[in-house]
C-alpha atoms as a PDB file:
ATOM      1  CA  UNK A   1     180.555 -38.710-190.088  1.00  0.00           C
ATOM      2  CA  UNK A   2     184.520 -39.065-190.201  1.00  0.00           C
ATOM      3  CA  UNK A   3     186.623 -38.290-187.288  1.00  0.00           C
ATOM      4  CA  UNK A   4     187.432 -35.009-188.541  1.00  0.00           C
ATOM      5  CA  UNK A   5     184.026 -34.128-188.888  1.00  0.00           C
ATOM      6  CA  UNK A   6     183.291 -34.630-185.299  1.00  0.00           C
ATOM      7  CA  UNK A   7     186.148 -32.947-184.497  1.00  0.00           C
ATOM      8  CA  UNK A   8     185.066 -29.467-186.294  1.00  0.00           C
ATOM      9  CA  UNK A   9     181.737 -29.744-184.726  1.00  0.00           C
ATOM     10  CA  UNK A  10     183.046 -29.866-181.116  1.00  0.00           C
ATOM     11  CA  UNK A  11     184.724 -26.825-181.367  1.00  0.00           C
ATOM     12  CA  UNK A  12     182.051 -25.059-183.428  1.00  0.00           C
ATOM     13  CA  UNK A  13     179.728 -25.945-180.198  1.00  0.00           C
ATOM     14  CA  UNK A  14     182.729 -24.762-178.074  1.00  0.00           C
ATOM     15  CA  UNK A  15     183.651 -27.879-176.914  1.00  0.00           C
ATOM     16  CA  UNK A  16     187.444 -27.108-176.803  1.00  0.00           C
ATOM     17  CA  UNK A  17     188.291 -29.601-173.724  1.00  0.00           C
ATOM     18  CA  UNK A  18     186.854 -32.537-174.952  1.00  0.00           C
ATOM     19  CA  UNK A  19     188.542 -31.484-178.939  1.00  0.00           C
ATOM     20  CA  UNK A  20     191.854 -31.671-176.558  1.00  0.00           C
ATOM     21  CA  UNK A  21     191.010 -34.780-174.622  1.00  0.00           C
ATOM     22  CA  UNK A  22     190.136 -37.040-178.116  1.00  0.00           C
ATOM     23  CA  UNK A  23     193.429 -35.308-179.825  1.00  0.00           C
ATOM     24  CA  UNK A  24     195.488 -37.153-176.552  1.00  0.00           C
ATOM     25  CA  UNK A  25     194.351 -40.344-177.441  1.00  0.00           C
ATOM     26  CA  UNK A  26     194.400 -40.130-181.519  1.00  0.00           C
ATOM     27  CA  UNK A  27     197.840 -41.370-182.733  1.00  0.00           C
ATOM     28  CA  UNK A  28     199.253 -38.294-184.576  1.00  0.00           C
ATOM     29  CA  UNK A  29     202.509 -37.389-185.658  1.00  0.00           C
ATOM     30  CA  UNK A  30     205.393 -35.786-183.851  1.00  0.00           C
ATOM     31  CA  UNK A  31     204.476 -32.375-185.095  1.00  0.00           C
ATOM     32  CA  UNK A  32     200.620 -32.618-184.475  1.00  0.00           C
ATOM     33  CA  UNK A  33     201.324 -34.183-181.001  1.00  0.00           C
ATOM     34  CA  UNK A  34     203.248 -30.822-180.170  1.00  0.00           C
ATOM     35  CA  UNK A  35     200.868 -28.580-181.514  1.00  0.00           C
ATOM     36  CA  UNK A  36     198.173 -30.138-179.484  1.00  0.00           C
ATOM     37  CA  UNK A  37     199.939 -29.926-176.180  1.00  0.00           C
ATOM     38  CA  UNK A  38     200.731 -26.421-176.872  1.00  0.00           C
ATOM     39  CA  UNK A  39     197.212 -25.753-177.518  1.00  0.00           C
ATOM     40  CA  UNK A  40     196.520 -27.673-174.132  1.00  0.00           C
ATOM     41  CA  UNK A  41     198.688 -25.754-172.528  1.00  0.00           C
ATOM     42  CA  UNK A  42     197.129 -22.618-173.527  1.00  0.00           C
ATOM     43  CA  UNK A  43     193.678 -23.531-172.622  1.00  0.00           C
ATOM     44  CA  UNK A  44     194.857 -24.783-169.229  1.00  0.00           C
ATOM     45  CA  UNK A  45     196.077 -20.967-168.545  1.00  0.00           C
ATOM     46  CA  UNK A  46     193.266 -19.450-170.145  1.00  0.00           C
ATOM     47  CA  UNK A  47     190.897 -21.520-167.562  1.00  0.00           C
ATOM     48  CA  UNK A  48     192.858 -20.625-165.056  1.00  0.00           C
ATOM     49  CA  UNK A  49     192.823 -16.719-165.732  1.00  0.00           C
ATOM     50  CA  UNK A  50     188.995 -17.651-165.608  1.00  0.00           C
ATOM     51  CA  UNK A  51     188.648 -19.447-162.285  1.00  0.00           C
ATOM     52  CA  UNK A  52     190.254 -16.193-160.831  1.00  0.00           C
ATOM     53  CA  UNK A  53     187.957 -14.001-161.959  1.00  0.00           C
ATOM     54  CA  UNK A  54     191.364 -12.273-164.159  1.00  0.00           C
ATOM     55  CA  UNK A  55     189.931 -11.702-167.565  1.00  0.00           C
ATOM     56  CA  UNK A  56     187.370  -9.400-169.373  1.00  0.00           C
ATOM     57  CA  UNK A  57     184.780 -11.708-171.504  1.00  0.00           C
ATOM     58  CA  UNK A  58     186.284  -9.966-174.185  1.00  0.00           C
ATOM     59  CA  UNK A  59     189.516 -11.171-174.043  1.00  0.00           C
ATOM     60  CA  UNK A  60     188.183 -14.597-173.025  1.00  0.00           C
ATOM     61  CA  UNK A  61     187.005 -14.755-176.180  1.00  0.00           C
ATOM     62  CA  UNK A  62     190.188 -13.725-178.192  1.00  0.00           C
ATOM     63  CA  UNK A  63     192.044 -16.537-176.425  1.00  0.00           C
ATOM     64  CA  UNK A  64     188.932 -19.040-176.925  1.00  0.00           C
ATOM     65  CA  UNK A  65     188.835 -18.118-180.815  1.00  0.00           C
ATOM     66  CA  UNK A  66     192.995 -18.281-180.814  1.00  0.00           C
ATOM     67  CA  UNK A  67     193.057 -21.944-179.533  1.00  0.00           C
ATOM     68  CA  UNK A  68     190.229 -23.153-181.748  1.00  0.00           C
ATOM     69  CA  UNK A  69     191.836 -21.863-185.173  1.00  0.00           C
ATOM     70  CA  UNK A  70     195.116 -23.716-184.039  1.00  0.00           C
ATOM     71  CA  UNK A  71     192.878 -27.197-183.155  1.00  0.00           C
ATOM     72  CA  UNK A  72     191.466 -26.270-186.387  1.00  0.00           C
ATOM     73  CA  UNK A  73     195.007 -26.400-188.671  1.00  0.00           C
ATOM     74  CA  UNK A  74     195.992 -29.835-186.456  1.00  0.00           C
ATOM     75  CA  UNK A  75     192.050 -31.311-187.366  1.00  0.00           C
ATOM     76  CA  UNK A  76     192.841 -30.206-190.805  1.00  0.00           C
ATOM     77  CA  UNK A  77     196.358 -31.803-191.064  1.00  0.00           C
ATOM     78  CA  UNK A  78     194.880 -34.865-189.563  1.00  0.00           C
ATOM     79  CA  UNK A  79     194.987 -38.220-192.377  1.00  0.00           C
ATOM     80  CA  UNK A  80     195.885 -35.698-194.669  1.00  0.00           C
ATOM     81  CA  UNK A  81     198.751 -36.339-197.369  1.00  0.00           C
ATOM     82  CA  UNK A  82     201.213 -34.360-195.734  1.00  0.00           C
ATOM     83  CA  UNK A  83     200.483 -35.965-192.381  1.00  0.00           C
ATOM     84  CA  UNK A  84     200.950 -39.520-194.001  1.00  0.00           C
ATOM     85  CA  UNK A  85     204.095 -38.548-195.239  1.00  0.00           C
ATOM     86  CA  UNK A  86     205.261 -37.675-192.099  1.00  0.00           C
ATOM     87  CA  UNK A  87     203.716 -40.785-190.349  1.00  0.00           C
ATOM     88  CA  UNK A  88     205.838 -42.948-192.972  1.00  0.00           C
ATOM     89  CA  UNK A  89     209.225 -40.554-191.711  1.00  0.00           C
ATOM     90  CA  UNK A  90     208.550 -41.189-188.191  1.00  0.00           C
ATOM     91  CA  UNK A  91     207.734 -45.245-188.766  1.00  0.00           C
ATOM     92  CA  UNK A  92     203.882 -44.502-187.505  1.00  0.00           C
ATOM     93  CA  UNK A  93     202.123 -45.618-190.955  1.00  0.00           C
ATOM     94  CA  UNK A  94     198.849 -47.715-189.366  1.00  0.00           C
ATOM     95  CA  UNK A  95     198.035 -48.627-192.831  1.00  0.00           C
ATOM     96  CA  UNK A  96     201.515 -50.242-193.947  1.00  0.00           C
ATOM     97  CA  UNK A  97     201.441 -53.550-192.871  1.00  0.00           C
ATOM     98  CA  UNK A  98     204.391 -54.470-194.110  1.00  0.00           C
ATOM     99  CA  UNK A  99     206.007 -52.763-190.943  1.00  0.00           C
ATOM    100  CA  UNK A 100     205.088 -55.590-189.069  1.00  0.00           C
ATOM    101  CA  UNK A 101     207.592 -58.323-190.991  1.00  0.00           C
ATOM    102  CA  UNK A 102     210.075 -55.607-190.554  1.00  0.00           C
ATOM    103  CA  UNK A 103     213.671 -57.465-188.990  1.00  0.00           C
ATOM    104  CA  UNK A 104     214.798 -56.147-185.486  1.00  0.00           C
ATOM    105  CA  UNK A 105     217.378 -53.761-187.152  1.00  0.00           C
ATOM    106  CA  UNK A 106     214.753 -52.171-189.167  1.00  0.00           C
ATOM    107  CA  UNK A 107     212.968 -51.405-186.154  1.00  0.00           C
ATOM    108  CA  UNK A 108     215.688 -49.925-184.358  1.00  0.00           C
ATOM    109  CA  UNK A 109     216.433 -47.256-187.580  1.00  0.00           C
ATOM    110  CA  UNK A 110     212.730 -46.496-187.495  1.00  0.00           C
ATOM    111  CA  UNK A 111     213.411 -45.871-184.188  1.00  0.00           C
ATOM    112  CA  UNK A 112     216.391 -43.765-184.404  1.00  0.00           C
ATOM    113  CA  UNK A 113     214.816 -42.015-187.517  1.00  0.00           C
ATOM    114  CA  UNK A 114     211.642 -41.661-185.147  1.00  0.00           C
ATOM    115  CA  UNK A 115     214.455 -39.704-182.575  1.00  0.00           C
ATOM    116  CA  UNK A 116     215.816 -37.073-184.813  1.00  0.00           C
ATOM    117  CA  UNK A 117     213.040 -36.026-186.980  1.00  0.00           C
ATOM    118  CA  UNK A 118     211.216 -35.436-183.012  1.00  0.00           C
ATOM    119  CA  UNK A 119     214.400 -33.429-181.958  1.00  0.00           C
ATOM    120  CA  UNK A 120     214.807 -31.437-185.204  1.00  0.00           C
ATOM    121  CA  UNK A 121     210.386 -30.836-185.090  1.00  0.00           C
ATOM    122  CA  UNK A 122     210.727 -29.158-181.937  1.00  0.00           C
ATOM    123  CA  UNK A 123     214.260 -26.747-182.761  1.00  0.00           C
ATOM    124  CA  UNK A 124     212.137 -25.939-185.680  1.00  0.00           C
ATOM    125  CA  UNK A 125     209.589 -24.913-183.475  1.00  0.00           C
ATOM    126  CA  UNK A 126     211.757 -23.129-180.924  1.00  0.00           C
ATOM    127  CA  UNK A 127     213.404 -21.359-184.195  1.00  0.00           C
ATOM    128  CA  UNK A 128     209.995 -20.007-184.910  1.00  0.00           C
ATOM    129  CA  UNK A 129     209.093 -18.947-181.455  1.00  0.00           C
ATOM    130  CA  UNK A 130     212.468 -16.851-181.624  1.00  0.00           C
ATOM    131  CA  UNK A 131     211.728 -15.506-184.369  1.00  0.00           C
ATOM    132  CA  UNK A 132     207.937 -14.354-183.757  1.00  0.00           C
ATOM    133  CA  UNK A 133     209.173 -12.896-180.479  1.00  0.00           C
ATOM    134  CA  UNK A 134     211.776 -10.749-182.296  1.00  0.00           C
ATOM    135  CA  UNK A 135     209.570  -9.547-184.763  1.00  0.00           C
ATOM    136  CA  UNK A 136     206.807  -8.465-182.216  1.00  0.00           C
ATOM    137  CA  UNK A 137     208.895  -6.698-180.115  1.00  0.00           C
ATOM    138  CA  UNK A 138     207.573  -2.668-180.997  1.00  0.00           C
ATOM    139  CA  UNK A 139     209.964   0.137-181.070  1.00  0.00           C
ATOM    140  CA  UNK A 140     207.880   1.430-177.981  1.00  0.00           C
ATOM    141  CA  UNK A 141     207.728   0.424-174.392  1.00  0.00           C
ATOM    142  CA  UNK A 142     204.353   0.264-173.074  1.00  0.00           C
ATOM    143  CA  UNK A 143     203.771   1.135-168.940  1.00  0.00           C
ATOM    144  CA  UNK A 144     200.727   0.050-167.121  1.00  0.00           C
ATOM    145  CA  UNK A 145     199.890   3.696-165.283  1.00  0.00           C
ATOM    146  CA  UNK A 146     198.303   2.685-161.520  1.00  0.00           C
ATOM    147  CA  UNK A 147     197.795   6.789-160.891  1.00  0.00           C
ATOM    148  CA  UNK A 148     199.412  10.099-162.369  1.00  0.00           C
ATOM    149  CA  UNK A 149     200.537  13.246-160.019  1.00  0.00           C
ATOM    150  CA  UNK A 150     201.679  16.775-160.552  1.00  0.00           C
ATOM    151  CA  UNK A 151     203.547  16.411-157.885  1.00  0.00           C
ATOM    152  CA  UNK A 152     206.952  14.194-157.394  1.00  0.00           C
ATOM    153  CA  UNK A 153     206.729  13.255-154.030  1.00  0.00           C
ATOM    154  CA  UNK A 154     203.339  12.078-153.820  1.00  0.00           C
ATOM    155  CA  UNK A 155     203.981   9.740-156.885  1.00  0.00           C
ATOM    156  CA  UNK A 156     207.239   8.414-155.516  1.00  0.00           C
ATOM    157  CA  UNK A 157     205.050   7.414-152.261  1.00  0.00           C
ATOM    158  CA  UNK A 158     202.618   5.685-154.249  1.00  0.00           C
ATOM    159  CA  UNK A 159     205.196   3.891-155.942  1.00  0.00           C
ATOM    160  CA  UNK A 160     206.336   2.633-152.294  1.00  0.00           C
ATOM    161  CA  UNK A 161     203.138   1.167-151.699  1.00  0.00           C
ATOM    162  CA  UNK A 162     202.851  -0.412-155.110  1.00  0.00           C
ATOM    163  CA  UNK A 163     206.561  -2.283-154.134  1.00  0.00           C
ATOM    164  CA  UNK A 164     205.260  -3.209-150.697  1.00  0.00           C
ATOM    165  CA  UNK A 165     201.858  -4.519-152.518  1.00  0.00           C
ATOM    166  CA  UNK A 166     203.934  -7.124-154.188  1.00  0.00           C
ATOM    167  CA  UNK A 167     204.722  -5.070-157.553  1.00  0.00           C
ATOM    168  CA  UNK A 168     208.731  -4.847-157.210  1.00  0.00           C
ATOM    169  CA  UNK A 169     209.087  -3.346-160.936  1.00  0.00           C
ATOM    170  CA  UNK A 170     207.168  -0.249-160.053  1.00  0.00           C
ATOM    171  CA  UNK A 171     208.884   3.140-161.555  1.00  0.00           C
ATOM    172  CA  UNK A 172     207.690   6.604-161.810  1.00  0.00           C
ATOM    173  CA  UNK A 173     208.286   8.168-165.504  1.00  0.00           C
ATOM    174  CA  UNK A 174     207.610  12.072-166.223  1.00  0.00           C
ATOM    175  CA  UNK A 175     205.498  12.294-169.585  1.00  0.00           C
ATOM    176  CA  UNK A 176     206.649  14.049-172.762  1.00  0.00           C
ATOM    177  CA  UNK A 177     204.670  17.148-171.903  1.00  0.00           C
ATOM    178  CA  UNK A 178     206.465  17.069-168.425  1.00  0.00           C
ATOM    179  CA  UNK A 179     202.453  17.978-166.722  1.00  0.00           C
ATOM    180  CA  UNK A 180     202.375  14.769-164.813  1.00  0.00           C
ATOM    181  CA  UNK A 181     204.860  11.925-163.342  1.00  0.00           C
ATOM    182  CA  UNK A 182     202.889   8.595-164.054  1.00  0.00           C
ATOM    183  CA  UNK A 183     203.663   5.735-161.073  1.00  0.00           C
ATOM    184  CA  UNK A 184     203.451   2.502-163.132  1.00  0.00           C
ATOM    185  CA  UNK A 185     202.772  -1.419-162.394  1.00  0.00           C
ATOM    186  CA  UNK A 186     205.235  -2.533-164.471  1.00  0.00           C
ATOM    187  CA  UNK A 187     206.195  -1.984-168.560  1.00  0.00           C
ATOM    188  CA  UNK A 188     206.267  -4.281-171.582  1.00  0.00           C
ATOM    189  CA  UNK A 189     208.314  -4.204-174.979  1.00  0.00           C
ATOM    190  CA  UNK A 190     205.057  -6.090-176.657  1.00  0.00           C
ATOM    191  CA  UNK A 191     201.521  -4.245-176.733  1.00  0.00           C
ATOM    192  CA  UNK A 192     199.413  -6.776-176.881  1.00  0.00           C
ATOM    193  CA  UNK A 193     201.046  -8.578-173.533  1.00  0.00           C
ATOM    194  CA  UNK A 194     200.638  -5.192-171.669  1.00  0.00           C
ATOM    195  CA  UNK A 195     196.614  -5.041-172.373  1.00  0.00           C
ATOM    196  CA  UNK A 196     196.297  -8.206-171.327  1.00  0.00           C
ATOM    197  CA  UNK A 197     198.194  -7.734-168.213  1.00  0.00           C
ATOM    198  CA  UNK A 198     196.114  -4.475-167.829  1.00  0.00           C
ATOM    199  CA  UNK A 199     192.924  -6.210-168.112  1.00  0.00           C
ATOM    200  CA  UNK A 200     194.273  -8.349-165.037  1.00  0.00           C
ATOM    201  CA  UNK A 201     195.313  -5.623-163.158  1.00  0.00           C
ATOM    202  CA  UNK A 202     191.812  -4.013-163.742  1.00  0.00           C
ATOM    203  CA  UNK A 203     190.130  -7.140-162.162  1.00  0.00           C
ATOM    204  CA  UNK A 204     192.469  -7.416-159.298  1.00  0.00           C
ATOM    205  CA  UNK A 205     192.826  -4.231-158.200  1.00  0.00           C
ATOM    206  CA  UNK A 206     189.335  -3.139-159.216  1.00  0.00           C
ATOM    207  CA  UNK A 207     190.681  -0.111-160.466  1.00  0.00           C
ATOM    208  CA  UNK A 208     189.071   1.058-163.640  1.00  0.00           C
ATOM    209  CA  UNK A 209     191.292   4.061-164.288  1.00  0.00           C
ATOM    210  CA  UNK A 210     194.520   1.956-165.009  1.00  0.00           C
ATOM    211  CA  UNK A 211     195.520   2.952-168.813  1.00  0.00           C
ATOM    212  CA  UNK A 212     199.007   2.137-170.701  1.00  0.00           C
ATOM    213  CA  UNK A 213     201.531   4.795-171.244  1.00  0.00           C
ATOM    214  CA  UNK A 214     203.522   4.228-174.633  1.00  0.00           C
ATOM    215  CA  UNK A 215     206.921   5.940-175.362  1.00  0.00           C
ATOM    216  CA  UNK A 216     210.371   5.235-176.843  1.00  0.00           C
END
């Protein structure tokens, strides 16, 4: 059974961690080396969401199933053509041996080489991080609702207590209808951050009656 092989079957037995730890230690390429850590980093917050008790099982297992498919594309990409290719750019081929009667100047061009296709790998990825988060920003804003009143006063004095709780971006908003003034947490331009945060909020608060307001 190749290393790939092995690979796949960790995380089809869930074995994320120990998928991460082997990746550290496997001598990838630039661009597989940063997809890795930002799947580590990822799974580092996701166990952390878990040790504090801040996530529904449910959404645990969108986030598990998220990180796997990405180990998935780097296991994939691993010995493959492309990722020779790429190996040979950065001066990493393991199966050239000629690399090792290379002069001292050739060494330090590898190196240089080895420099700029790292810096231009990660603007690329910073491009495409740019450009995901302008394209999932909605046309809506979406408000985490703590309580709704028919009343003014008696939301804006349980948006006081939601400030002095900690939660400084607390704001009152009167509905379309105009029948009730929500008091909310805090809003989001991106839906699928504010569920996630609500799903937190549920935990922490143990308040099962939280629910997202969505306007324009």
């Amino acid at each position: 059974m190749g290393m790939n092989e092995v690979l796949r079957k960790l995380i089809e037995n869930g074995k994320i961690k120990e998928v991460l730890d082997m990746l550290e230690k496997i001598d990838l390429s630039e661009n597989l080396k940063m997809r890795a850590q930002i799947a580590k980093v990822d799974y580092n917050r996701l166990q952390k969401d878990i040790q504090n008790n801040v996530i529904t099982r449910e959404l645990r297992g969108i986030e598990e199933t998220k990180i796997s498919r990405a180990l998935l594309e780097i296991i994939d990409k691993i010995n493959s053509p492309e990722s020779e290719l790429e190996g040979k750019l950065f001066g990493e081929s393991v199966n050239d041996k000629s690399l090792k009667d290379e002069s001292v100047n050739g060494k330090r061009r590898g190196l240089k080489a080895y420099s700029m296709i790292g810096v231009l790998s990660l603007l690329f990825l910073c491009l495409l991080f740019f450009i995901n988060e302008k394209y999932n920003k909605s046309e809506f804003t979406y408000c985490i609702v703590a309580k709704s009143f028919k009343v003014y006063s008696n939301a804006e004095n349980y948006k006081k207590l939601l400030i002095k709780d900690g939660y400084k971006d607390a704001e009152i908003l009167l509905q379309k209808n105009g029948s009730l003034y929500v008091t909310c947490y805090m809003e989001f331009s991106n839906e699928k951050d504010a569920f996630y945060e609500m799903e937190k909020l549920k935990a922490n608060e143990r308040n099962d009656e939280i629910w997202i307001y969505k306007y324009k």
